[in-house]
PDB file of N, CA and C in Angstrom:
ATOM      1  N   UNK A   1    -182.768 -25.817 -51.474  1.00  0.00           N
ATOM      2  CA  UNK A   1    -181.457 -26.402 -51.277  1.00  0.00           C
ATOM      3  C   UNK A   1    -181.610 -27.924 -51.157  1.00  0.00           C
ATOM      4  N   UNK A   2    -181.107 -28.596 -51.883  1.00  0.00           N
ATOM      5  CA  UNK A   2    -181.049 -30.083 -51.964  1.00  0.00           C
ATOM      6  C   UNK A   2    -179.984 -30.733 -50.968  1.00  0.00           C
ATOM      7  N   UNK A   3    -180.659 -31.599 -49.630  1.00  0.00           N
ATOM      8  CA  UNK A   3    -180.140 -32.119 -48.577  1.00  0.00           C
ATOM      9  C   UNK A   3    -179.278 -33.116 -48.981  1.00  0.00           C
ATOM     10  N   UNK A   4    -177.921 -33.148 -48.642  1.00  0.00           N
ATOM     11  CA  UNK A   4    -177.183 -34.303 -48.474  1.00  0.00           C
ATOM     12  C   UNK A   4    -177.071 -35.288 -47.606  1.00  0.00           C
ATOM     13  N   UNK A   5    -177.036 -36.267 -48.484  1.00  0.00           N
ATOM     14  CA  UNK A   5    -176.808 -37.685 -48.000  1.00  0.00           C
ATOM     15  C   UNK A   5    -176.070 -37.861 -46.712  1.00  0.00           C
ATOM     16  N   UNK A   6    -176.677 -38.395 -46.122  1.00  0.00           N
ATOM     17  CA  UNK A   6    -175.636 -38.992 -44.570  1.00  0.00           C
ATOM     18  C   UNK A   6    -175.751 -40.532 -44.288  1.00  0.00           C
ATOM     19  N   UNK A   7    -174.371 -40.528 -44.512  1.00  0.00           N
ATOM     20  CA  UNK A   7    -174.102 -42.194 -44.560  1.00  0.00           C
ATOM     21  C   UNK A   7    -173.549 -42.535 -42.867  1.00  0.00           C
ATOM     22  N   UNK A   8    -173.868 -43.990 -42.497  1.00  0.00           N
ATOM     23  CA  UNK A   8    -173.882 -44.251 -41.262  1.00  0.00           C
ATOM     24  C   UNK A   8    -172.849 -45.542 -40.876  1.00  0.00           C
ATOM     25  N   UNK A   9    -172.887 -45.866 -39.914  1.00  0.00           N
ATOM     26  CA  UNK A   9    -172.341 -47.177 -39.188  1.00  0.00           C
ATOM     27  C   UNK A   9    -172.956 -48.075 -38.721  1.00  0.00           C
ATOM     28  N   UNK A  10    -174.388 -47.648 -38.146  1.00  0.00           N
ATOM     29  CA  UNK A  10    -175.213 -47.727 -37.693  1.00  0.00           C
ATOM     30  C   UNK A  10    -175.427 -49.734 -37.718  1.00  0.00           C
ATOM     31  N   UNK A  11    -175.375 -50.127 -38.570  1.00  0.00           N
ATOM     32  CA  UNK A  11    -175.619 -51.746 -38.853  1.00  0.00           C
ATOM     33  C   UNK A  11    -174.381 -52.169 -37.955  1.00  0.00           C
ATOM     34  N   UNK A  12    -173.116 -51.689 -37.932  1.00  0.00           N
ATOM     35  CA  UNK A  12    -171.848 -52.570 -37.551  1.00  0.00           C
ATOM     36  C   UNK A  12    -172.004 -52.045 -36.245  1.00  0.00           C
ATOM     37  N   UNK A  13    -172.183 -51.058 -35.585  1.00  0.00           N
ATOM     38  CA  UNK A  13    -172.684 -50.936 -34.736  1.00  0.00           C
ATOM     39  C   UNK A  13    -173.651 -51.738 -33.859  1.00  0.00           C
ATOM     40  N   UNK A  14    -174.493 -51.730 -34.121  1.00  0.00           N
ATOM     41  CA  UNK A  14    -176.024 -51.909 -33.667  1.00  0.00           C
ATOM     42  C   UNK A  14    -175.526 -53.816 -33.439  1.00  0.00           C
ATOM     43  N   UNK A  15    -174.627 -54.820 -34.539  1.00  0.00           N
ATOM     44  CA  UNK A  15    -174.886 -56.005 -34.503  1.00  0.00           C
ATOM     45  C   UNK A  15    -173.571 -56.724 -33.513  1.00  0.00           C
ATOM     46  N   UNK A  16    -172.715 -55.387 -33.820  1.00  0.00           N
ATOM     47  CA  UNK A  16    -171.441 -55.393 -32.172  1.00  0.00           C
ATOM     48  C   UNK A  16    -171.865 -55.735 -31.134  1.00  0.00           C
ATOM     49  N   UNK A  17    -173.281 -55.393 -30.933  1.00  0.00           N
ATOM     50  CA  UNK A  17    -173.584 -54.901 -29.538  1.00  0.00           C
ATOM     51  C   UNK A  17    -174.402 -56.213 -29.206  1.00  0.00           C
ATOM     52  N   UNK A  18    -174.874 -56.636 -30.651  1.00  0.00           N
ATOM     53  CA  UNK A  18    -175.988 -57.498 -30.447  1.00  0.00           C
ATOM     54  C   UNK A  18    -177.611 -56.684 -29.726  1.00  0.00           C
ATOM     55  N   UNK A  19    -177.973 -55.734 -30.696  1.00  0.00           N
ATOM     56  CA  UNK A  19    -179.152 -54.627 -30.950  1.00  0.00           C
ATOM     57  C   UNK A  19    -179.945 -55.554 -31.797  1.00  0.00           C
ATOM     58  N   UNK A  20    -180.990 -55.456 -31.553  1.00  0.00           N
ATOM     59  CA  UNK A  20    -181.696 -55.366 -32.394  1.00  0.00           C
ATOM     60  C   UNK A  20    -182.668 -53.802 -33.371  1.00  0.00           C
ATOM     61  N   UNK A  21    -182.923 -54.196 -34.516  1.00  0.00           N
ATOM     62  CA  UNK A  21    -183.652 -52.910 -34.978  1.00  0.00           C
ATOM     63  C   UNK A  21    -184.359 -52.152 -33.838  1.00  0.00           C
ATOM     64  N   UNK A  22    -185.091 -52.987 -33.046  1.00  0.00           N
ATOM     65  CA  UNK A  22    -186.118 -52.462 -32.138  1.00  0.00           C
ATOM     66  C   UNK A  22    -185.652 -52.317 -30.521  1.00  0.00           C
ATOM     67  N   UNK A  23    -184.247 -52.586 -30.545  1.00  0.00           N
ATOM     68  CA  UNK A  23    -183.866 -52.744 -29.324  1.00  0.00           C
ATOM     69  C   UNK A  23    -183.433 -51.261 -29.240  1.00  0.00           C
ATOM     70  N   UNK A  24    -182.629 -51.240 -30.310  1.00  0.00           N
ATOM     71  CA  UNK A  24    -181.934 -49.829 -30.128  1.00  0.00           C
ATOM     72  C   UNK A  24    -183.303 -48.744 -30.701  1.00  0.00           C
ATOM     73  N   UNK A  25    -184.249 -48.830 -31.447  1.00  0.00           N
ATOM     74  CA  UNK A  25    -185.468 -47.968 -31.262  1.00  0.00           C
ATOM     75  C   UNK A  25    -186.032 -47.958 -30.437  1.00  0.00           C
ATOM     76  N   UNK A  26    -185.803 -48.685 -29.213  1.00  0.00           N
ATOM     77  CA  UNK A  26    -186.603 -48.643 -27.897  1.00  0.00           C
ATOM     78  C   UNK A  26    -185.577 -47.503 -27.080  1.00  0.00           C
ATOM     79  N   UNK A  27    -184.066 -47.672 -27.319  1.00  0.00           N
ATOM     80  CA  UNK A  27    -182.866 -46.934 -26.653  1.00  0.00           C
ATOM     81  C   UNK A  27    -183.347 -45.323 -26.902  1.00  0.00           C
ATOM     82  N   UNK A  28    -183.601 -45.258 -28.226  1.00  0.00           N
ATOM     83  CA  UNK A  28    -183.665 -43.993 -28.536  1.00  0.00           C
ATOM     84  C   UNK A  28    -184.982 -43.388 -28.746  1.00  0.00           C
ATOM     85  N   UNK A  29    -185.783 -43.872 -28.359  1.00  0.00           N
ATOM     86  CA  UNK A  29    -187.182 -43.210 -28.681  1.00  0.00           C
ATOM     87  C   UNK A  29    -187.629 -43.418 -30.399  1.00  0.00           C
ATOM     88  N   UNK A  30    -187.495 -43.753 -30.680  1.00  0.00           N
ATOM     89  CA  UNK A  30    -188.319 -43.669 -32.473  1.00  0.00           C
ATOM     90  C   UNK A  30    -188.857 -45.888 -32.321  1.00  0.00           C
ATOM     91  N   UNK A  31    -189.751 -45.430 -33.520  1.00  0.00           N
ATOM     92  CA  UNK A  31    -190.078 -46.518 -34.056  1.00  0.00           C
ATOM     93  C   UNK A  31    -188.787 -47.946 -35.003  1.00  0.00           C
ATOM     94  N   UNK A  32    -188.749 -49.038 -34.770  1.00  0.00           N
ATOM     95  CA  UNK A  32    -188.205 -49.834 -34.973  1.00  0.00           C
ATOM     96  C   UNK A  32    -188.069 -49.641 -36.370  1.00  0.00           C
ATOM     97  N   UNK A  33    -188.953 -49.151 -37.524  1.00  0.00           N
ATOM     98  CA  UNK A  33    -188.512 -49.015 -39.002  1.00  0.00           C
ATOM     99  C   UNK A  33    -187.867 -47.896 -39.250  1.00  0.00           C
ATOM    100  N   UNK A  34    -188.099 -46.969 -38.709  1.00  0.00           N
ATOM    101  CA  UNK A  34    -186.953 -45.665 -38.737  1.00  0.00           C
ATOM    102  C   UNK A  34    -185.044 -46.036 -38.480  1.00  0.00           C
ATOM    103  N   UNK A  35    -185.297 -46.874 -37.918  1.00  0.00           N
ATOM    104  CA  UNK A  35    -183.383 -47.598 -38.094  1.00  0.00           C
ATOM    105  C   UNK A  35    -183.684 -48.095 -39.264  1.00  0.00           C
ATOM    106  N   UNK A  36    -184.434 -49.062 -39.345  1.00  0.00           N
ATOM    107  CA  UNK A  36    -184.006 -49.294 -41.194  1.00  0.00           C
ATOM    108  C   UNK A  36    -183.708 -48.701 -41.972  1.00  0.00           C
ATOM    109  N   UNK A  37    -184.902 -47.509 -42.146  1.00  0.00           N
ATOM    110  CA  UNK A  37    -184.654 -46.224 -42.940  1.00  0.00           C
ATOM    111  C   UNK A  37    -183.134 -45.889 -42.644  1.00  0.00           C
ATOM    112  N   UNK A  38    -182.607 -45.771 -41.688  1.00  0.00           N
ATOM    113  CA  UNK A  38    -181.677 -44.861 -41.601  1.00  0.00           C
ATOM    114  C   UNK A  38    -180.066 -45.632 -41.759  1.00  0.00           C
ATOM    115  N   UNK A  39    -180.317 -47.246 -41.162  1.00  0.00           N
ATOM    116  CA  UNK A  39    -179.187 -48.241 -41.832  1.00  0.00           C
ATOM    117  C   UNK A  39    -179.061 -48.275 -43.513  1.00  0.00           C
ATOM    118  N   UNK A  40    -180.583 -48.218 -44.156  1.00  0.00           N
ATOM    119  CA  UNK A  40    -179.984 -48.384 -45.688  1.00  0.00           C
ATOM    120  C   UNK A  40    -180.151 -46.669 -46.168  1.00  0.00           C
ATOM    121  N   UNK A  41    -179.750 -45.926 -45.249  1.00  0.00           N
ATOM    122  CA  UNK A  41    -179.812 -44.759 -45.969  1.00  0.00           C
ATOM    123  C   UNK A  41    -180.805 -43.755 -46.506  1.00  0.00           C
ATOM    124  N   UNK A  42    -181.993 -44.104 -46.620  1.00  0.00           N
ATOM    125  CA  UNK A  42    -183.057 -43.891 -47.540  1.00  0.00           C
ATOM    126  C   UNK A  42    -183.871 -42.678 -46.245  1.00  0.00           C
ATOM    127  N   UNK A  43    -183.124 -42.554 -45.032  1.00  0.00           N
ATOM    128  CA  UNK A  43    -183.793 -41.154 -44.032  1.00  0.00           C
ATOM    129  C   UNK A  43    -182.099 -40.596 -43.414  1.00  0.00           C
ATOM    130  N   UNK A  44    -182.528 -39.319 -43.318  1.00  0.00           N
ATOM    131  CA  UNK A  44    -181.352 -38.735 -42.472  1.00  0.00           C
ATOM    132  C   UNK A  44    -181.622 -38.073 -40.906  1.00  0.00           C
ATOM    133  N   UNK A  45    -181.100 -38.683 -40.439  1.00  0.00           N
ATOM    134  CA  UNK A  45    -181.434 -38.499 -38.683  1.00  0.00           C
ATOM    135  C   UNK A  45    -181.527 -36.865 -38.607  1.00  0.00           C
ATOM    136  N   UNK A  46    -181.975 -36.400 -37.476  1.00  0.00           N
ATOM    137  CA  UNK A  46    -182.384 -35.246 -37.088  1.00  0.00           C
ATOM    138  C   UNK A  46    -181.033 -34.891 -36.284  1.00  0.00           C
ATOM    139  N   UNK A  47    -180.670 -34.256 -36.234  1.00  0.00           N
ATOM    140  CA  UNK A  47    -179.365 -33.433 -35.496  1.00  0.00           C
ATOM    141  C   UNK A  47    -179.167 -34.608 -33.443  1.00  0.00           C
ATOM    142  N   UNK A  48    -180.833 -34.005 -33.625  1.00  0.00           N
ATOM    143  CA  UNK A  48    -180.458 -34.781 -31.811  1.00  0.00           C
ATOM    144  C   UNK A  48    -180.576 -36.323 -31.799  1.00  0.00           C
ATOM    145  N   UNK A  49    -181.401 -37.099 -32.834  1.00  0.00           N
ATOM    146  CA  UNK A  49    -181.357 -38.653 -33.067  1.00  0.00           C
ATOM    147  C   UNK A  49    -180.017 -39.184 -33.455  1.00  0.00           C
ATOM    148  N   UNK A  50    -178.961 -38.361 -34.436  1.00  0.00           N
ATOM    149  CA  UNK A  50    -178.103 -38.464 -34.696  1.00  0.00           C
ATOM    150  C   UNK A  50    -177.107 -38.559 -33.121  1.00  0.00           C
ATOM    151  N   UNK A  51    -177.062 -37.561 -32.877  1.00  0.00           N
ATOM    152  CA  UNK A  51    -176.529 -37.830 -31.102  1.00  0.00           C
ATOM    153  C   UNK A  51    -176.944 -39.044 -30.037  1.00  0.00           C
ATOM    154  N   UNK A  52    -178.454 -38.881 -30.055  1.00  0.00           N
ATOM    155  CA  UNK A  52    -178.804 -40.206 -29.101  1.00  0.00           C
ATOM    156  C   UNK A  52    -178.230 -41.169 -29.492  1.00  0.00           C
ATOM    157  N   UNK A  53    -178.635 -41.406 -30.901  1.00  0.00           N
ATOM    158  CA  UNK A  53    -177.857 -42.878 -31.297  1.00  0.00           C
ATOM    159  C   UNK A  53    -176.396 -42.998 -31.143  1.00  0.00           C
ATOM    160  N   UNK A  54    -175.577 -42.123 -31.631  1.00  0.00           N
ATOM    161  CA  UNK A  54    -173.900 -42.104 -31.270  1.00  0.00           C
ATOM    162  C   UNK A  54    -173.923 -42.179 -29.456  1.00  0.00           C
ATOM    163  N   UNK A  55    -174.797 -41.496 -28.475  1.00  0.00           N
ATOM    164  CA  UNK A  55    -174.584 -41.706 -27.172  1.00  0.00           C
ATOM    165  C   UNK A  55    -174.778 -43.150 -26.710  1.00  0.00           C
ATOM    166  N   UNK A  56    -175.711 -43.878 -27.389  1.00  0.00           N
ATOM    167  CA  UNK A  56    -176.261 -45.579 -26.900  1.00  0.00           C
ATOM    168  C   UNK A  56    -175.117 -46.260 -27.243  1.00  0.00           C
ATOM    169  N   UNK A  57    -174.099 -46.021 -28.652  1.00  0.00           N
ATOM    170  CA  UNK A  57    -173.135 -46.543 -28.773  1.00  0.00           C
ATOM    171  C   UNK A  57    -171.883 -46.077 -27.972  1.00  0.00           C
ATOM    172  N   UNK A  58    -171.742 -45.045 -27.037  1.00  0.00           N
ATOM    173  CA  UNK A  58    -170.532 -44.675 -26.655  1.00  0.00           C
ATOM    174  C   UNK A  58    -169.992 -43.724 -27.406  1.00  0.00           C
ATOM    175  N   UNK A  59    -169.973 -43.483 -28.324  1.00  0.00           N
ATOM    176  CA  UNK A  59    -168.985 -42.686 -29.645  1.00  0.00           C
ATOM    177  C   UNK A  59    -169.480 -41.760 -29.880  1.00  0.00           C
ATOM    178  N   UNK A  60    -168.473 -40.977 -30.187  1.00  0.00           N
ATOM    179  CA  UNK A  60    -168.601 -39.424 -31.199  1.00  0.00           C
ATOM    180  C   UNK A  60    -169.316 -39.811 -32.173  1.00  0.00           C
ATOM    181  N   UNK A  61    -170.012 -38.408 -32.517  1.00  0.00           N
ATOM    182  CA  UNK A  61    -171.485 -38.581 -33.416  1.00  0.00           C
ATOM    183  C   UNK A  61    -170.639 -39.002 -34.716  1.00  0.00           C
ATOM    184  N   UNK A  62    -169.617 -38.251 -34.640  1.00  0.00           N
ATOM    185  CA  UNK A  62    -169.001 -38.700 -36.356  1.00  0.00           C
ATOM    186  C   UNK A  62    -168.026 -39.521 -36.837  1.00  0.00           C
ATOM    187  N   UNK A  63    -168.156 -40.536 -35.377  1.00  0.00           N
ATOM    188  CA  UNK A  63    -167.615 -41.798 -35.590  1.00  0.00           C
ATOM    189  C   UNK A  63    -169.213 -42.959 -36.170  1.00  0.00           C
ATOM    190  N   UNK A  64    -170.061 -42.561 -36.123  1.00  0.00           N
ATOM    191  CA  UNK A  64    -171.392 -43.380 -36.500  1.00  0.00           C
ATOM    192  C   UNK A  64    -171.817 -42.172 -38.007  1.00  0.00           C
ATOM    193  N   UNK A  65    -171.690 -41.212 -37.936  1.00  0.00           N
ATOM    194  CA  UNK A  65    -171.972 -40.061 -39.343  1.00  0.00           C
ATOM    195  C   UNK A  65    -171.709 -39.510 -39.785  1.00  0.00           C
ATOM    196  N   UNK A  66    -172.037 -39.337 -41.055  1.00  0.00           N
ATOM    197  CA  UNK A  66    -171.025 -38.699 -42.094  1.00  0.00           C
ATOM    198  C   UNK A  66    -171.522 -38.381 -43.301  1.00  0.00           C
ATOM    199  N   UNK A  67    -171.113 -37.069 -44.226  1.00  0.00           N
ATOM    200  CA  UNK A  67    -171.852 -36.824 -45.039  1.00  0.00           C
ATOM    201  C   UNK A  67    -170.847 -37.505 -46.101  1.00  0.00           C
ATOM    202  N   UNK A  68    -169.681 -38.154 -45.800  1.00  0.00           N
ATOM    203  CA  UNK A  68    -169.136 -39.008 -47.400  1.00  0.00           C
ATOM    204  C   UNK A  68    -169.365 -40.151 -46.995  1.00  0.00           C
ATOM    205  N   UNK A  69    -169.135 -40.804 -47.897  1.00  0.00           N
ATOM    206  CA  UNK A  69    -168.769 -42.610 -47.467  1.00  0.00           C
ATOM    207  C   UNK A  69    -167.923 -42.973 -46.345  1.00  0.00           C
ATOM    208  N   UNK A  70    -168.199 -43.949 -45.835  1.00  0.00           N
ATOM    209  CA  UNK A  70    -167.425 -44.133 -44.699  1.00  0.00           C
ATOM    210  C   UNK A  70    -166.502 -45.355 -45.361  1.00  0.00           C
ATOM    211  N   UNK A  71    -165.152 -45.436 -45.214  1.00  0.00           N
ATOM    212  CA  UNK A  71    -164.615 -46.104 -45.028  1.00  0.00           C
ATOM    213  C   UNK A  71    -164.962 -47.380 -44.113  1.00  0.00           C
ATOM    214  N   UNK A  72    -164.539 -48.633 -44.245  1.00  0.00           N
ATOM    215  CA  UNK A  72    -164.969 -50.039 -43.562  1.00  0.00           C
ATOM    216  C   UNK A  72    -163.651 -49.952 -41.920  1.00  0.00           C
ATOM    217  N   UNK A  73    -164.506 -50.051 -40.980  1.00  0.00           N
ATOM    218  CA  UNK A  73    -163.563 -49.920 -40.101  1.00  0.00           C
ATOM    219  C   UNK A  73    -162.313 -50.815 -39.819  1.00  0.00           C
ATOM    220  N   UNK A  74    -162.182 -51.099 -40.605  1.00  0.00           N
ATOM    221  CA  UNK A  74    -161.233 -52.129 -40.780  1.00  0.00           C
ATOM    222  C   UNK A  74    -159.803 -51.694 -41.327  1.00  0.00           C
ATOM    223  N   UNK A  75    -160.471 -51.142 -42.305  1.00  0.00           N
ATOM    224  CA  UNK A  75    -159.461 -50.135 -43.273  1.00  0.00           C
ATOM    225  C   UNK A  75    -159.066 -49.178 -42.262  1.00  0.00           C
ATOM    226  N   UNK A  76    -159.771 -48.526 -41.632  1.00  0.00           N
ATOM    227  CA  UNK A  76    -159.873 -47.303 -40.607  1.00  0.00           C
ATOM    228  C   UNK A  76    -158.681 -47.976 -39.360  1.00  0.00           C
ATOM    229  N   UNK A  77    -158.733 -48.757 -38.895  1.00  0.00           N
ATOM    230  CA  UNK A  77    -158.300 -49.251 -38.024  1.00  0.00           C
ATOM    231  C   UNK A  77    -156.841 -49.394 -38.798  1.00  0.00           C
ATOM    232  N   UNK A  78    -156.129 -49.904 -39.908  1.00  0.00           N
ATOM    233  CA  UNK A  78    -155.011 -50.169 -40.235  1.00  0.00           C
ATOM    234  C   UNK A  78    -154.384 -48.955 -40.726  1.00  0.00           C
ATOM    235  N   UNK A  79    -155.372 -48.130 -41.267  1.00  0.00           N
ATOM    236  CA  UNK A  79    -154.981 -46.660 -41.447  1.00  0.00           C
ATOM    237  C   UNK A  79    -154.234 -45.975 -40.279  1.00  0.00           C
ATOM    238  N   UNK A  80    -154.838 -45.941 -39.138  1.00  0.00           N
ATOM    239  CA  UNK A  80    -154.331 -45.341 -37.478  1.00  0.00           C
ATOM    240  C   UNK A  80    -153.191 -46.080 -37.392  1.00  0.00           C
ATOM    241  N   UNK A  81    -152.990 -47.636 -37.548  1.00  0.00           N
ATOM    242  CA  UNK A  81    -152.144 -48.110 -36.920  1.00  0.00           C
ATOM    243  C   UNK A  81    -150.650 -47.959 -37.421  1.00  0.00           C
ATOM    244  N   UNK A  82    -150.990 -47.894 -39.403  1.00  0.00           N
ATOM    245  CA  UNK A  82    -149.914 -47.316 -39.883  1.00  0.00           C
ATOM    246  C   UNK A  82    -149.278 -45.900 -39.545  1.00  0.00           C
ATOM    247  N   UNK A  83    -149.937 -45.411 -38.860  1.00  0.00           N
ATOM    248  CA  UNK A  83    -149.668 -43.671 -39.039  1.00  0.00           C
ATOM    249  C   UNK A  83    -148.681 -43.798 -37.250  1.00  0.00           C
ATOM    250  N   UNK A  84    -149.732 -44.718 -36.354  1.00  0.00           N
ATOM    251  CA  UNK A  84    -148.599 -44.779 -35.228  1.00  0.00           C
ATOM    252  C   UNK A  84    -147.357 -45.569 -35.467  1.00  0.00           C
ATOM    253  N   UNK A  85    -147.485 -46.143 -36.706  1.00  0.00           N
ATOM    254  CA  UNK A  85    -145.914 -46.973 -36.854  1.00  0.00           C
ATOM    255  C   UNK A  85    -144.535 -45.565 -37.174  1.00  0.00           C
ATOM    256  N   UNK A  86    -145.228 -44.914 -37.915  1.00  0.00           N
ATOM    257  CA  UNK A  86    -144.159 -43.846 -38.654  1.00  0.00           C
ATOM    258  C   UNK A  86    -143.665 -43.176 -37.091  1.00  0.00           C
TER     259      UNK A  86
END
């Protein structure tokens, strides 16, 4: 079975906070190049890394993951706001 892609937040995240690669690999236990891997995509977090990392940020896991593209939170944000206008 061929694994799908899981796309992240992880960069807009991580530079909100003012993280570094290795700051937040120190948060979560893994090595400082494993966020790289996993900001440009090229690794897919493990079920519970996927959690730690959404817990260091505060947020629901699937506000940081996702198996489609994520929309730019920006868009996301005017999307909600239109929907509370109606």
């Amino acid at each position: 079975m061929k694994q799908r892609k899981i796309y992240n937040r992880i960069p807009v995240f991580r530079n909100e906070r003012d993280l570094s690669r290795q700051d937040l690999a120190d948060l979560v236990g893994v090595n400082y190049q494993t966020i790289g891997y996993l900001e440009r995509e090229e690794y897919n977090p493990s079920l519970d890394l996927a959690f730690r990392i959404a817990e260091v940020f505060g947020l629901p896991v699937e506000m940081v993951f996702s198996t489609k593209p994520m929309k730019p939170l920006s868009e996301v944000l005017r999307d909600h706001l239109e929907k509370e206008g109606d």
